[in-house]
N, C-alpha and C. Protein backbone atom coordinates (compact mmCIF):
# COMPACT_ATOMS: atom_id res chain seq x y z
N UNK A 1 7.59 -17.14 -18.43
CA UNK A 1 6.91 -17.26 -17.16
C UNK A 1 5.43 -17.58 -17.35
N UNK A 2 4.67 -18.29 -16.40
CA UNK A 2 3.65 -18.59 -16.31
C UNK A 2 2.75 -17.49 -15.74
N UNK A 3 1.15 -17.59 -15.90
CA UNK A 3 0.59 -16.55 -14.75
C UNK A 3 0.20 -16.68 -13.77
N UNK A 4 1.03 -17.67 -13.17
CA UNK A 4 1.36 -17.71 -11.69
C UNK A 4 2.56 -17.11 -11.03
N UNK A 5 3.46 -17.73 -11.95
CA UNK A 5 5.16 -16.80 -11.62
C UNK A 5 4.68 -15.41 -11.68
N UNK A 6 3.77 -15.12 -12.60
CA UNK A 6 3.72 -13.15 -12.95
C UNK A 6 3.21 -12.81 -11.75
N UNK A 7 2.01 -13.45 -11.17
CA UNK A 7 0.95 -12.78 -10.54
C UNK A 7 1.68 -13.28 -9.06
N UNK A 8 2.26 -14.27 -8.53
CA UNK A 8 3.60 -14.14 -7.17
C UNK A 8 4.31 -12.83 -7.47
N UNK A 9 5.09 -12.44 -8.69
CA UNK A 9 5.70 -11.18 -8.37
C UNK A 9 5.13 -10.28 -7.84
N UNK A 10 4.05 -9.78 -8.47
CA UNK A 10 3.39 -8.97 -8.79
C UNK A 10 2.57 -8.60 -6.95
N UNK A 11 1.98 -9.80 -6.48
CA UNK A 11 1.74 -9.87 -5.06
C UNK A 11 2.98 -9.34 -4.20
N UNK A 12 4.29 -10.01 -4.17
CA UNK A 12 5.42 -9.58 -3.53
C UNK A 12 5.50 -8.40 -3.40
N UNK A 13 5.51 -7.63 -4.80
CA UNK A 13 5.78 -6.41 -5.17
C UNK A 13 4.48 -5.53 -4.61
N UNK A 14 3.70 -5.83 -4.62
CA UNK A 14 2.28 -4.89 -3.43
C UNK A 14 2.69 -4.82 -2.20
N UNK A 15 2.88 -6.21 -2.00
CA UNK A 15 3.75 -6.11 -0.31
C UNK A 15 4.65 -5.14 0.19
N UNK A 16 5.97 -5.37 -0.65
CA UNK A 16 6.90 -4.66 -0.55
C UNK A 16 6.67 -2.97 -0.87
N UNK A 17 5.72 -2.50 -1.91
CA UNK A 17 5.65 -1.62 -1.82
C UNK A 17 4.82 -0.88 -0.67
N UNK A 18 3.49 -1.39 -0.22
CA UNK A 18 3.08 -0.57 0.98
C UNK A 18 2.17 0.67 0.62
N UNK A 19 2.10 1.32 -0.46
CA UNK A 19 1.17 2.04 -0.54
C UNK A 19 0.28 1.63 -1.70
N UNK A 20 -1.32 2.63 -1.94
CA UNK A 20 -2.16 2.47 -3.06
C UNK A 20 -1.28 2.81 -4.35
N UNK A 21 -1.21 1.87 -5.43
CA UNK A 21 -0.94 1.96 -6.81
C UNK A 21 -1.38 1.52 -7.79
N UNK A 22 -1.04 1.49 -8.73
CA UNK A 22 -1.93 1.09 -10.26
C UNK A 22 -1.00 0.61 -11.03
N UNK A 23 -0.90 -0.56 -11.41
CA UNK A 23 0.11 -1.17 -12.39
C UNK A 23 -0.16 -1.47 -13.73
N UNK A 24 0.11 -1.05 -14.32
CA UNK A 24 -0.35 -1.43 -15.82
C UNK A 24 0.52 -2.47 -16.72
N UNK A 25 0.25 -3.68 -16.62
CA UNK A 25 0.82 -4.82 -17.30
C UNK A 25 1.55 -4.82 -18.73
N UNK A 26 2.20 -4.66 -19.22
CA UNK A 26 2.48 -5.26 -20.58
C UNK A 26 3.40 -6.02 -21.07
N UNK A 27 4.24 -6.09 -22.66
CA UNK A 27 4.92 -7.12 -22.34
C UNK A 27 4.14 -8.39 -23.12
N UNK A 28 5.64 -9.35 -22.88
CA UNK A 28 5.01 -11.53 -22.48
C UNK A 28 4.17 -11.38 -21.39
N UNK A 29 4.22 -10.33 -20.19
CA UNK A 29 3.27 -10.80 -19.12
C UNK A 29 2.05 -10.51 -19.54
N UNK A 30 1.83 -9.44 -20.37
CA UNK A 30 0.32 -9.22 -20.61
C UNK A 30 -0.18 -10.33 -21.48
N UNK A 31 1.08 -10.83 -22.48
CA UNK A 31 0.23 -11.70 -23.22
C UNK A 31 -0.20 -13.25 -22.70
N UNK A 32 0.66 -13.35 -21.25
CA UNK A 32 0.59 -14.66 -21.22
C UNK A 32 -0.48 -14.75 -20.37
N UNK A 33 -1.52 -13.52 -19.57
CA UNK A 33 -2.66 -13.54 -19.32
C UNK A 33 -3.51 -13.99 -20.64
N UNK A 34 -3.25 -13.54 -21.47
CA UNK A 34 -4.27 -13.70 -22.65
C UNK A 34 -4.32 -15.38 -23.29
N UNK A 35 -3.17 -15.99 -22.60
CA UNK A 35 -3.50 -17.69 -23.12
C UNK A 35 -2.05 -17.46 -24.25
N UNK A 36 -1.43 -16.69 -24.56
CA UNK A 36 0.03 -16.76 -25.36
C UNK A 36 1.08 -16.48 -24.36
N UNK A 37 1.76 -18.21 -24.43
CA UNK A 37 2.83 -18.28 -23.43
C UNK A 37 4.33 -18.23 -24.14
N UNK A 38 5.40 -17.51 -23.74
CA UNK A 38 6.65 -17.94 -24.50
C UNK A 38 7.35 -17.47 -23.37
N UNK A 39 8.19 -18.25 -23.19
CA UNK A 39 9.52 -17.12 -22.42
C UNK A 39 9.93 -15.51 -22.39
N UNK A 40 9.99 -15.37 -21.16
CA UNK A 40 9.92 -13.87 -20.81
C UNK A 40 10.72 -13.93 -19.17
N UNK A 41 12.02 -12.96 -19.91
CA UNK A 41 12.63 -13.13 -18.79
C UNK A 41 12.38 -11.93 -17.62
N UNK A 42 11.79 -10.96 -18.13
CA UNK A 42 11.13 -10.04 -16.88
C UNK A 42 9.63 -9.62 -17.25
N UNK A 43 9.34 -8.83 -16.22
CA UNK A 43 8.59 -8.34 -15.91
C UNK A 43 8.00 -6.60 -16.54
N UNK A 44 7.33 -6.39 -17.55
CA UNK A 44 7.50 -4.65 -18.01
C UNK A 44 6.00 -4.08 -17.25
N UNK A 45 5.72 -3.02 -16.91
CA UNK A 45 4.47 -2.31 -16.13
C UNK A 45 5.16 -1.20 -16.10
N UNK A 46 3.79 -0.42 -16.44
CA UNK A 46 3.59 1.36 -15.63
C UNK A 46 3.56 1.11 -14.15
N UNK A 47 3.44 2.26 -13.73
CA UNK A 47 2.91 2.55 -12.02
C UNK A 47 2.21 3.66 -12.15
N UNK A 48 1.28 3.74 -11.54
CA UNK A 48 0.77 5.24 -11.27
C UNK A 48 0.83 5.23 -9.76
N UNK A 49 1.28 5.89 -9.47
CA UNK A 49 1.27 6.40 -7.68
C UNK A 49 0.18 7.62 -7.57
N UNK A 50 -0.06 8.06 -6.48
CA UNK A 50 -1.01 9.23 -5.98
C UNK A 50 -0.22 10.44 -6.17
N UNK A 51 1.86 9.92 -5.72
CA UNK A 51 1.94 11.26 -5.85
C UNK A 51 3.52 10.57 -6.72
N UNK A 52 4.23 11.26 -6.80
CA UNK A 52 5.38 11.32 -8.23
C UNK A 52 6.43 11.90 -7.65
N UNK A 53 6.47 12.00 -6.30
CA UNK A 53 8.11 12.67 -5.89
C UNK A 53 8.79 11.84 -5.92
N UNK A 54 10.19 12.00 -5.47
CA UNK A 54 11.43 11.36 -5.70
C UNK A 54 11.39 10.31 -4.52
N UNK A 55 10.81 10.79 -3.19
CA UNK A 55 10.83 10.04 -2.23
C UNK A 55 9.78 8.51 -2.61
N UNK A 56 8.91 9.14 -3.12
CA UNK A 56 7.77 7.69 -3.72
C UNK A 56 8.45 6.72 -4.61
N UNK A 57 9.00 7.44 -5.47
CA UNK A 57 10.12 6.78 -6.55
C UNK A 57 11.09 6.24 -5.89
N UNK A 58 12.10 6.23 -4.83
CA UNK A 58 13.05 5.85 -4.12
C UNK A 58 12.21 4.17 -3.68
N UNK A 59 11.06 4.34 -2.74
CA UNK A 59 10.32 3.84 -2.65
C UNK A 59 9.79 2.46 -3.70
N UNK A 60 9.20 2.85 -4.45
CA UNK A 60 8.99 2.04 -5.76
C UNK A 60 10.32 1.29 -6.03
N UNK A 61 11.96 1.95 -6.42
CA UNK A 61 13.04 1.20 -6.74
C UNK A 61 13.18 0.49 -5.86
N UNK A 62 13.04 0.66 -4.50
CA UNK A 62 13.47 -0.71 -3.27
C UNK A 62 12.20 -1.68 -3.25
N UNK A 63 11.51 -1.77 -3.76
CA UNK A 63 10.22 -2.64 -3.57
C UNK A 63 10.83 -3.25 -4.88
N UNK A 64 11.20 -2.96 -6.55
CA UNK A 64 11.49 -3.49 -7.29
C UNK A 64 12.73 -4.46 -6.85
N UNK A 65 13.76 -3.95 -6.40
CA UNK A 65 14.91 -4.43 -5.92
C UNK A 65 14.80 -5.92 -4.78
N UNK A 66 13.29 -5.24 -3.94
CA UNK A 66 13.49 -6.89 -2.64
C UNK A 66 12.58 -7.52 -3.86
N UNK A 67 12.24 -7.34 -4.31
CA UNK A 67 11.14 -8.25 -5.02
C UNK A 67 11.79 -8.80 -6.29
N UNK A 68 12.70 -8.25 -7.10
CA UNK A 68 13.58 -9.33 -7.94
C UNK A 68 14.15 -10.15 -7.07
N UNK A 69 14.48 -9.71 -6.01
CA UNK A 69 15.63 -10.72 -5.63
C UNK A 69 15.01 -11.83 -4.59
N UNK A 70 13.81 -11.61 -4.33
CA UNK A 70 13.03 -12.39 -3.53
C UNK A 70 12.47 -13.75 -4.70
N UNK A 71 12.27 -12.98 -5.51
CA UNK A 71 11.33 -14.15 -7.14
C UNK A 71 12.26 -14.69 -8.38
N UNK A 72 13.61 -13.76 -8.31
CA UNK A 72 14.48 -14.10 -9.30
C UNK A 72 14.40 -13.34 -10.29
N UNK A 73 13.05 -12.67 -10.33
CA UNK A 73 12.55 -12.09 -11.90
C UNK A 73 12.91 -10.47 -11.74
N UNK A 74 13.56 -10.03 -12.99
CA UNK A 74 13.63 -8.06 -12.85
C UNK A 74 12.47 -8.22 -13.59
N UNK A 75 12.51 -6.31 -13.51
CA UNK A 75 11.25 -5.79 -13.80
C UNK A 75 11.48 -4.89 -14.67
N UNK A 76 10.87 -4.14 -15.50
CA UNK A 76 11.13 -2.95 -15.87
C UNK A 76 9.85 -2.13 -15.57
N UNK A 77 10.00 -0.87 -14.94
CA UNK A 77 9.11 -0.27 -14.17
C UNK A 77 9.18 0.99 -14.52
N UNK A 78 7.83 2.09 -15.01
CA UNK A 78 7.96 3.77 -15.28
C UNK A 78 6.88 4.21 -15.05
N UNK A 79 6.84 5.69 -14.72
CA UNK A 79 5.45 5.89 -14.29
C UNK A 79 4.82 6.42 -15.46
N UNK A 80 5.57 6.41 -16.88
CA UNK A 80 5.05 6.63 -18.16
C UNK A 80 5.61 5.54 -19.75
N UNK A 81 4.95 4.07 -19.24
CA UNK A 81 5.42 3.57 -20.25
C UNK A 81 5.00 3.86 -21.58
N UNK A 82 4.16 5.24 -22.01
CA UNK A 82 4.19 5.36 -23.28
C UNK A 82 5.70 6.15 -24.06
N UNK A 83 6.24 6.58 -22.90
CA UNK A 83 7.77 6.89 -23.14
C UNK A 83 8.83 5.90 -23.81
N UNK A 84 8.36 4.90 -23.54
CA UNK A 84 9.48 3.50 -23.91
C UNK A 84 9.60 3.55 -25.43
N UNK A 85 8.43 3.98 -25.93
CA UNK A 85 8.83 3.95 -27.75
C UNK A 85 8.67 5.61 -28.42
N UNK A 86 9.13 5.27 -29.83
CA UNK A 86 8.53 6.59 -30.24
C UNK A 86 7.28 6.26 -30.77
N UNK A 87 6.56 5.19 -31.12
CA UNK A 87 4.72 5.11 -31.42
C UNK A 87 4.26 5.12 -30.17
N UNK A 88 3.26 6.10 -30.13
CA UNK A 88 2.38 6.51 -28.94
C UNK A 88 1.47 5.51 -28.41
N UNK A 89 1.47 5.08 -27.27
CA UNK A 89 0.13 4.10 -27.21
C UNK A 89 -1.22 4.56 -27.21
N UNK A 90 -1.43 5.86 -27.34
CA UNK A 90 -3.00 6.25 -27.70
C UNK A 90 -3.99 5.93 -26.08
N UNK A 91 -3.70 6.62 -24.74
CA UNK A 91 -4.27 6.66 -23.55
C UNK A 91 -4.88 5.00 -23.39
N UNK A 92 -3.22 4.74 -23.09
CA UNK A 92 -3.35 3.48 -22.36
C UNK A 92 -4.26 2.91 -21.17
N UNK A 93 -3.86 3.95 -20.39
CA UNK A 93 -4.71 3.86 -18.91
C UNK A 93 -6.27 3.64 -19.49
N UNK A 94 -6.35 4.78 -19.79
CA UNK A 94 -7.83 4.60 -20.24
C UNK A 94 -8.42 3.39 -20.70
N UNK A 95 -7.73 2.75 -22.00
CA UNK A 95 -8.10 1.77 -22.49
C UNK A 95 -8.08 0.33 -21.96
N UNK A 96 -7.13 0.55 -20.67
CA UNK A 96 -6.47 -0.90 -19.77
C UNK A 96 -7.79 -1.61 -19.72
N UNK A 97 -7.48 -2.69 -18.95
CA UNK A 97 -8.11 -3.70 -19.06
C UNK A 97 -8.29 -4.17 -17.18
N UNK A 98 -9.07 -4.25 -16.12
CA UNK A 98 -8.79 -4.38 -15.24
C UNK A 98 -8.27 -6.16 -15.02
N UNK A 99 -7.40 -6.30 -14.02
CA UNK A 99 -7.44 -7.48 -14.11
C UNK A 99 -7.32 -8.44 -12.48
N UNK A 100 -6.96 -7.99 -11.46
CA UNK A 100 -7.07 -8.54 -10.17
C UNK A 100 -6.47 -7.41 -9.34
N UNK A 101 -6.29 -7.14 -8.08
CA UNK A 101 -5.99 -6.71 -6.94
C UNK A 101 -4.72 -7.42 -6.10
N UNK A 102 -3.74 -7.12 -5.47
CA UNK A 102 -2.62 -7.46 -4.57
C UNK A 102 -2.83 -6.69 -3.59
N UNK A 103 -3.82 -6.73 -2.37
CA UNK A 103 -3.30 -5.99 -1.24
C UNK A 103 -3.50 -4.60 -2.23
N UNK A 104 -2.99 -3.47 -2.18
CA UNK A 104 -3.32 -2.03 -2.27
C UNK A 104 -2.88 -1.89 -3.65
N UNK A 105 -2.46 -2.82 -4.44
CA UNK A 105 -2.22 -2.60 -6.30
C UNK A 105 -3.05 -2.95 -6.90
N UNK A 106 -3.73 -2.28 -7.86
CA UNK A 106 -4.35 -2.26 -8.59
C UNK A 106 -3.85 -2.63 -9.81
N UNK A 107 -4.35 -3.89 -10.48
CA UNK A 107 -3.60 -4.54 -11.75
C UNK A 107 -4.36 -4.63 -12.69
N UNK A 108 -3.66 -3.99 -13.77
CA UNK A 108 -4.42 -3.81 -15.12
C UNK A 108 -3.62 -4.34 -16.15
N UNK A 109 -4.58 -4.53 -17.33
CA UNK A 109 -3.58 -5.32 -18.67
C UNK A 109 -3.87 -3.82 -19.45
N UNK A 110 -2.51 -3.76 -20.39
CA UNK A 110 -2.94 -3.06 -21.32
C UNK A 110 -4.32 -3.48 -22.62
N UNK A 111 -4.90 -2.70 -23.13
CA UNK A 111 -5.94 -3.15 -24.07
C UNK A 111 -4.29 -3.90 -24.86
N UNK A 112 -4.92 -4.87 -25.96
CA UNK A 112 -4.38 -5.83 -27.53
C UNK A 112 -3.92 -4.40 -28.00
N UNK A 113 -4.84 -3.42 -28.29
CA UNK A 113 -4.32 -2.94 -29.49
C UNK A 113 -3.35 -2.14 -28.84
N UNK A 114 -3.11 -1.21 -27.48
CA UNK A 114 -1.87 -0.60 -27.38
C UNK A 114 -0.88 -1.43 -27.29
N UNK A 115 -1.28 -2.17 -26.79
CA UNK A 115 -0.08 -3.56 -26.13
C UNK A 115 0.84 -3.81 -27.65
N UNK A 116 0.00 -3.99 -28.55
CA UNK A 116 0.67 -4.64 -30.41
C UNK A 116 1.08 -3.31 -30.79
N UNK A 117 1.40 -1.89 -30.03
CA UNK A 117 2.44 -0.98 -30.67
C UNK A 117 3.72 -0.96 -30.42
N UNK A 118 3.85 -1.35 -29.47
CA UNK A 118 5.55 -2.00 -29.68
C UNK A 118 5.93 -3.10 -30.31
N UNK A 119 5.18 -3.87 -30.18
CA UNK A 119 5.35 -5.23 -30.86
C UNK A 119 5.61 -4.81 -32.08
N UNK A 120 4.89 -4.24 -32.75
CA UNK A 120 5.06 -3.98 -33.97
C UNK A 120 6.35 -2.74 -34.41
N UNK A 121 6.36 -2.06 -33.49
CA UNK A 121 7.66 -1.27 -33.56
C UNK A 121 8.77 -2.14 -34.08
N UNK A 122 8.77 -3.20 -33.35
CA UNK A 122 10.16 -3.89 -32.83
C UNK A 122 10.02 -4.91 -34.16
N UNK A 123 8.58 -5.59 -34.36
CA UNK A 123 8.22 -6.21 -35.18
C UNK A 123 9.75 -7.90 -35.64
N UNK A 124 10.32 -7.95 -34.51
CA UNK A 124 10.88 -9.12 -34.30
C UNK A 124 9.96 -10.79 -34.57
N UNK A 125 10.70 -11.64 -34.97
CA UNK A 125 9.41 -12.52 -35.63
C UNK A 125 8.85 -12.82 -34.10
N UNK A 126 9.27 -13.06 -33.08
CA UNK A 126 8.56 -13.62 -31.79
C UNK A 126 7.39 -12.27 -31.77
N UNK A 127 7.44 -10.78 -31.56
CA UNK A 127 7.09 -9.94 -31.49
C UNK A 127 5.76 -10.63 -32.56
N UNK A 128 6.23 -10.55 -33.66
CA UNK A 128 4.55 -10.83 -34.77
C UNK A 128 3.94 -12.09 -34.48
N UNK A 129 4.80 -13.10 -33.78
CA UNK A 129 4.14 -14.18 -33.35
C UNK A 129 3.23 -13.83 -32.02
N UNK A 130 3.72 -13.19 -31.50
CA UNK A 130 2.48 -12.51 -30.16
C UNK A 130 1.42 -11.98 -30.82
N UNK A 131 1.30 -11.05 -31.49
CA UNK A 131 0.71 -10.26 -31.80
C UNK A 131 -0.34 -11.15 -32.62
N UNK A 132 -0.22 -11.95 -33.59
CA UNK A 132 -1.33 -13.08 -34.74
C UNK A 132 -1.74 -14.01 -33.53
N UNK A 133 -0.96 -14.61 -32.26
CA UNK A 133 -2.11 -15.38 -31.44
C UNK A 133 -2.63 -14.55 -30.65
N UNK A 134 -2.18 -13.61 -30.18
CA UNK A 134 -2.63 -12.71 -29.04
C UNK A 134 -4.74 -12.36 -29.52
N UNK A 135 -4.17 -11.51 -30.90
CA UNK A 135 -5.26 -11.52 -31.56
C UNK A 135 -6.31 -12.39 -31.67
N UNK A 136 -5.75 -13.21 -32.34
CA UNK A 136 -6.62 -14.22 -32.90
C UNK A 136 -7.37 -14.84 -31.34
N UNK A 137 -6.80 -15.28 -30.25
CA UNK A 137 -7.69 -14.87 -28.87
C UNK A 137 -8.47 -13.94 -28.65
N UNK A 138 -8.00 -13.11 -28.44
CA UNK A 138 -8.92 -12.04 -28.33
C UNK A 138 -9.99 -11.36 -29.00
N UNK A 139 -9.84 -12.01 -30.27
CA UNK A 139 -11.04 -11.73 -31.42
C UNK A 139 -10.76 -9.91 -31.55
N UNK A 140 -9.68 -10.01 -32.04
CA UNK A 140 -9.75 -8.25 -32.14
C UNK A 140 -10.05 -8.20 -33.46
N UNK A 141 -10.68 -6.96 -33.75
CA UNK A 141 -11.53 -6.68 -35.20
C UNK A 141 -10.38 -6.30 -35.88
N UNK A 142 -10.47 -6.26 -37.56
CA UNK A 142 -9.78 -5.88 -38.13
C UNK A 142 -9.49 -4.54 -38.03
N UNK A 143 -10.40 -4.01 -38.17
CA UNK A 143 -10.84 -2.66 -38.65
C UNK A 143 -10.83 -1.17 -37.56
N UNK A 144 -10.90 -1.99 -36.42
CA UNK A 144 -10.26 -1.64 -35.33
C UNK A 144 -9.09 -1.50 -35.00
N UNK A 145 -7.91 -2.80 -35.66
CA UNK A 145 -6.97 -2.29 -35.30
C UNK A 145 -6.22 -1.32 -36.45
N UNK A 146 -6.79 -0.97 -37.41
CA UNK A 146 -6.22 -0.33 -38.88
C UNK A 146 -6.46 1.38 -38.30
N UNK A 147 -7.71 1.14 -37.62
CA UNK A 147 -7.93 2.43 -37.76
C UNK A 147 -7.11 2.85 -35.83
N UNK A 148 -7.28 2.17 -34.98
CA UNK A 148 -6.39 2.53 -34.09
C UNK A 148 -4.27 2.14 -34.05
N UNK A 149 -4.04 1.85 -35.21
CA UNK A 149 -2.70 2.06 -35.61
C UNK A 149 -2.59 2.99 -36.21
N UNK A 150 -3.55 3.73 -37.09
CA UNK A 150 -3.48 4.65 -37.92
C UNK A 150 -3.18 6.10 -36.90
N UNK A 151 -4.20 5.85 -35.96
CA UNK A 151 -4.17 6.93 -35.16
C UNK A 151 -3.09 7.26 -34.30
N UNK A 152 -2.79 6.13 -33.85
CA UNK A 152 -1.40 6.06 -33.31
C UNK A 152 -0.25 6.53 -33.75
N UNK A 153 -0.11 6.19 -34.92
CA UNK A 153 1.00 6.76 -36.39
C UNK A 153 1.04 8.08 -36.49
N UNK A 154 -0.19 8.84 -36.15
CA UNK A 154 -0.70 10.24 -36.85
C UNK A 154 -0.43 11.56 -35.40
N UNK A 155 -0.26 10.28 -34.52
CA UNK A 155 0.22 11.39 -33.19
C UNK A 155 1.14 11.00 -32.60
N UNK A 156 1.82 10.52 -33.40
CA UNK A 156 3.36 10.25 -32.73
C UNK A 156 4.26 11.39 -33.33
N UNK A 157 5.51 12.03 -32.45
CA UNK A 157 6.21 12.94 -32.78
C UNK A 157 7.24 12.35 -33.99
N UNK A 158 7.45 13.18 -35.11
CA UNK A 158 8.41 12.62 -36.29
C UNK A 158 9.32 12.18 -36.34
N UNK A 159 9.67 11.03 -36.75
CA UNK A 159 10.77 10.33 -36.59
C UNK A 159 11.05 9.14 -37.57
N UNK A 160 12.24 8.48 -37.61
CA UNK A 160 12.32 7.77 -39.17
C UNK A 160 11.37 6.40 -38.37
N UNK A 161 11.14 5.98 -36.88
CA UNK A 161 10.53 5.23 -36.43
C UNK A 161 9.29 5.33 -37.62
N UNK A 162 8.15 6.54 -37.53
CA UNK A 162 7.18 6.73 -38.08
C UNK A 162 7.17 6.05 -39.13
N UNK A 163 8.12 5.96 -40.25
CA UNK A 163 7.97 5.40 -41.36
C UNK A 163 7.81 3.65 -41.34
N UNK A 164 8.73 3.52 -40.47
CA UNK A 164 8.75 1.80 -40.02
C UNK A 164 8.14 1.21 -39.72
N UNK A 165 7.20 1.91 -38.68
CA UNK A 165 5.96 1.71 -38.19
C UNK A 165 5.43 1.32 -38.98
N UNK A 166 5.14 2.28 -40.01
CA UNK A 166 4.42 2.53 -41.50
C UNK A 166 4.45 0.66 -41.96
N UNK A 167 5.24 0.77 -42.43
CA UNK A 167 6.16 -0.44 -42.88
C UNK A 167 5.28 -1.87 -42.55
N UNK A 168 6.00 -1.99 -40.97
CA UNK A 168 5.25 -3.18 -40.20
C UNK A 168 4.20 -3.42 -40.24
N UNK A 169 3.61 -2.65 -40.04
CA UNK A 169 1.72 -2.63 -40.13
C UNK A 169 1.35 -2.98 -40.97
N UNK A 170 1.83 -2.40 -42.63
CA UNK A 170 1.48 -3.04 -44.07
C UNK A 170 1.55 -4.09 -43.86
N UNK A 171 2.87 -4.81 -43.38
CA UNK A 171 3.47 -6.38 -43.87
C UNK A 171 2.63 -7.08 -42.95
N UNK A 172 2.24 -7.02 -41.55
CA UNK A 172 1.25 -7.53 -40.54
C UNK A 172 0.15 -7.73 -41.47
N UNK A 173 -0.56 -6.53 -41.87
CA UNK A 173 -1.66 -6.87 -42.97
C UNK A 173 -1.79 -7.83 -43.98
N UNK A 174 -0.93 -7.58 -44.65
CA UNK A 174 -0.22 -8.62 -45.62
C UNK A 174 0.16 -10.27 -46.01
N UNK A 175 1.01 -10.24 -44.73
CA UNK A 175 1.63 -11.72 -44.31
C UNK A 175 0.69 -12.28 -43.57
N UNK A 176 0.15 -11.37 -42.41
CA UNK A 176 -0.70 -12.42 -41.15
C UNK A 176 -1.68 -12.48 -40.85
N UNK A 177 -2.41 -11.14 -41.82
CA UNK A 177 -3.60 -11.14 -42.35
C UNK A 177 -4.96 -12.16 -42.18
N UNK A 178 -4.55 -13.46 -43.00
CA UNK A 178 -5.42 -14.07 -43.30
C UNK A 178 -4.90 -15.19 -42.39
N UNK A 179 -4.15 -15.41 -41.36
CA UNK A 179 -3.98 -16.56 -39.56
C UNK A 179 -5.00 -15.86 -39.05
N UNK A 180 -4.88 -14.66 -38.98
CA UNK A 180 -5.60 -13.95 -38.01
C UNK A 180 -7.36 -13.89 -38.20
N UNK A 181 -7.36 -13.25 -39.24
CA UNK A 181 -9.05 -13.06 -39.64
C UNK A 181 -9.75 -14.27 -40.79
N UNK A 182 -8.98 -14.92 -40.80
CA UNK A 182 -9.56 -16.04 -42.12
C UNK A 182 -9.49 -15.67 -43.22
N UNK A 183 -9.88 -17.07 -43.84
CA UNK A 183 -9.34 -16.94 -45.19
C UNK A 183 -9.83 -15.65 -46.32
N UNK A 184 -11.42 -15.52 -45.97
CA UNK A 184 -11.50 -14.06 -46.76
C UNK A 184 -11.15 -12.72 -46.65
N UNK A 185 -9.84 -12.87 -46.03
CA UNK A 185 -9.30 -11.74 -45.72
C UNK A 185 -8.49 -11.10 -46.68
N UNK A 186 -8.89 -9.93 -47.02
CA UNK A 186 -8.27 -8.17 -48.42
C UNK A 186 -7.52 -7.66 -47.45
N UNK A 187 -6.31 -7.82 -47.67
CA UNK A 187 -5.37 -6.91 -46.83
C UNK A 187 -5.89 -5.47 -47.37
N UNK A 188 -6.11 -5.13 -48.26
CA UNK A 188 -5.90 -3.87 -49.40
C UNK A 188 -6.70 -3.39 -48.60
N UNK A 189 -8.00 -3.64 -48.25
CA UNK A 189 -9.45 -2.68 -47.28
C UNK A 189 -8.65 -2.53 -45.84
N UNK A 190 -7.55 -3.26 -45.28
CA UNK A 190 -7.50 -2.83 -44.32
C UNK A 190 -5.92 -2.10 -44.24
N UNK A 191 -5.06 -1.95 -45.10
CA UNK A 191 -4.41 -0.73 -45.37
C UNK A 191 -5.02 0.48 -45.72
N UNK A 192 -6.04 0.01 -46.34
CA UNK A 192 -6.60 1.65 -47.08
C UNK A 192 -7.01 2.32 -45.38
N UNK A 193 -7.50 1.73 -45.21
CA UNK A 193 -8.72 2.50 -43.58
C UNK A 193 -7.46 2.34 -42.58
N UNK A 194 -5.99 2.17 -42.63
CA UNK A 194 -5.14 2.19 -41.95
C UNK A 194 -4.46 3.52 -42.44
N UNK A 195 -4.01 3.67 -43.92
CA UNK A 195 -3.88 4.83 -44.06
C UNK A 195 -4.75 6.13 -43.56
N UNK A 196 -6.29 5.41 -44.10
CA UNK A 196 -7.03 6.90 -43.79
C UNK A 196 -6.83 7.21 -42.44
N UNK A 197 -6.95 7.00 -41.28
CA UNK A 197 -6.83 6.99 -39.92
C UNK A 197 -5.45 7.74 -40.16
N UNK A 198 -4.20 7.64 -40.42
CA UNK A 198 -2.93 8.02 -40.35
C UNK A 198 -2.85 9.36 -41.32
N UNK A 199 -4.05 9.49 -41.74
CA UNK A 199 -4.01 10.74 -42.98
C UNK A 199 -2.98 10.59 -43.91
N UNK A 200 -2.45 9.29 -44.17
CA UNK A 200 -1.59 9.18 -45.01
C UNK A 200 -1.98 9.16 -46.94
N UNK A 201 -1.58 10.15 -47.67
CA UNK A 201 -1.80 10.18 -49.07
C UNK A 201 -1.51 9.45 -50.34
């Protein structure tokens, strides 16, 4: 999808919903704000509502429901997408990114670096192909993201995920390293300060 197809849903979906909310983008849609386009057959976002009952939630599912079927596009929708994985996104909200208004929604991108913890979870080659242009747009620092993966790693609840994580991040360093930051790029300085962040020994 384009970010026009995203940002029509996304309008529909203010409509249809009717009250103040907060959407938090991620996903192909976040990246294809960022200038990285590929096919993406839905739509992924948080919600934050004012309030969290069942009746608001009822609410929210019928606004998802006229609004796929009005645009063609599903959605996947939670009022806690750091739930979706076991790597933590490290206070997403906080870190979001504002990005336009629909009528009473409030639309935000996730920051690059929470946004590249699933990616890297999943670490699928399309997944690392987001993640080396996404970057490389966005001019994200190295050293920034070593030490906010690290952190991420270090407060996530235990799981064989943790190790994989582990894993991906090395080989990201490694393999895509030097697309991303140029040619004088030491993977080795930015595992080490990836470990330290992760308190890993």
């Amino acid at each position: 999808m384009k970010p026009r197809q995203i940002e029509q849903f996304l309008a529909i979906f203010a409509r249809e919903l009717g009250v103040p909310a907060r959407a938090y983008v991620t996903g192909a849609c976040a990246a294809a704000f960022w200038g990285r386009v590929r096919p993406s057959l839905d739509v992924d976002f948080g919600l934050e509502l004012r309030k969290n009952s069942a009746a608001d939630w009822a609410r929210v599912e019928a606004a998802v429901e006229r609004t796929s079927r009005l645009t063609g596009i599903p959605a996947n929708v939670a009022a806690d997408i750091d739930r979706w994985g076991m790597i933590t996104l490290l206070n997403y909200r906080r870190t979001s990114r504002s990005h336009k208004r629909f009528g009473r929604l409030d639309v935000r991108l996730l920051h690059p670096l929470n946004w590249s913890v699933g990616k890297l979870t999943r670490f699928l080659e399309p997944d690392v192909a987001d993640v080396r242009e996404v970057f490389k747009r966005q001019r994200i620092d190295a050293s920034a993201a070593a030490r906010f993966w690290g952190r991420a790693l270090r407060a996530s609840p235990p799981s064989s995920a943790q190790f994989q994580f582990r894993r991906n991040v090395e080989r990201f360093f490694g393999v895509e390293g030097r697309a991303v930051w140029g040619r004088s790029w030491v993977a080795e300085q930015a595992i080490a300060q990836f470990r330290r962040a992760a308190r890993i020994r």
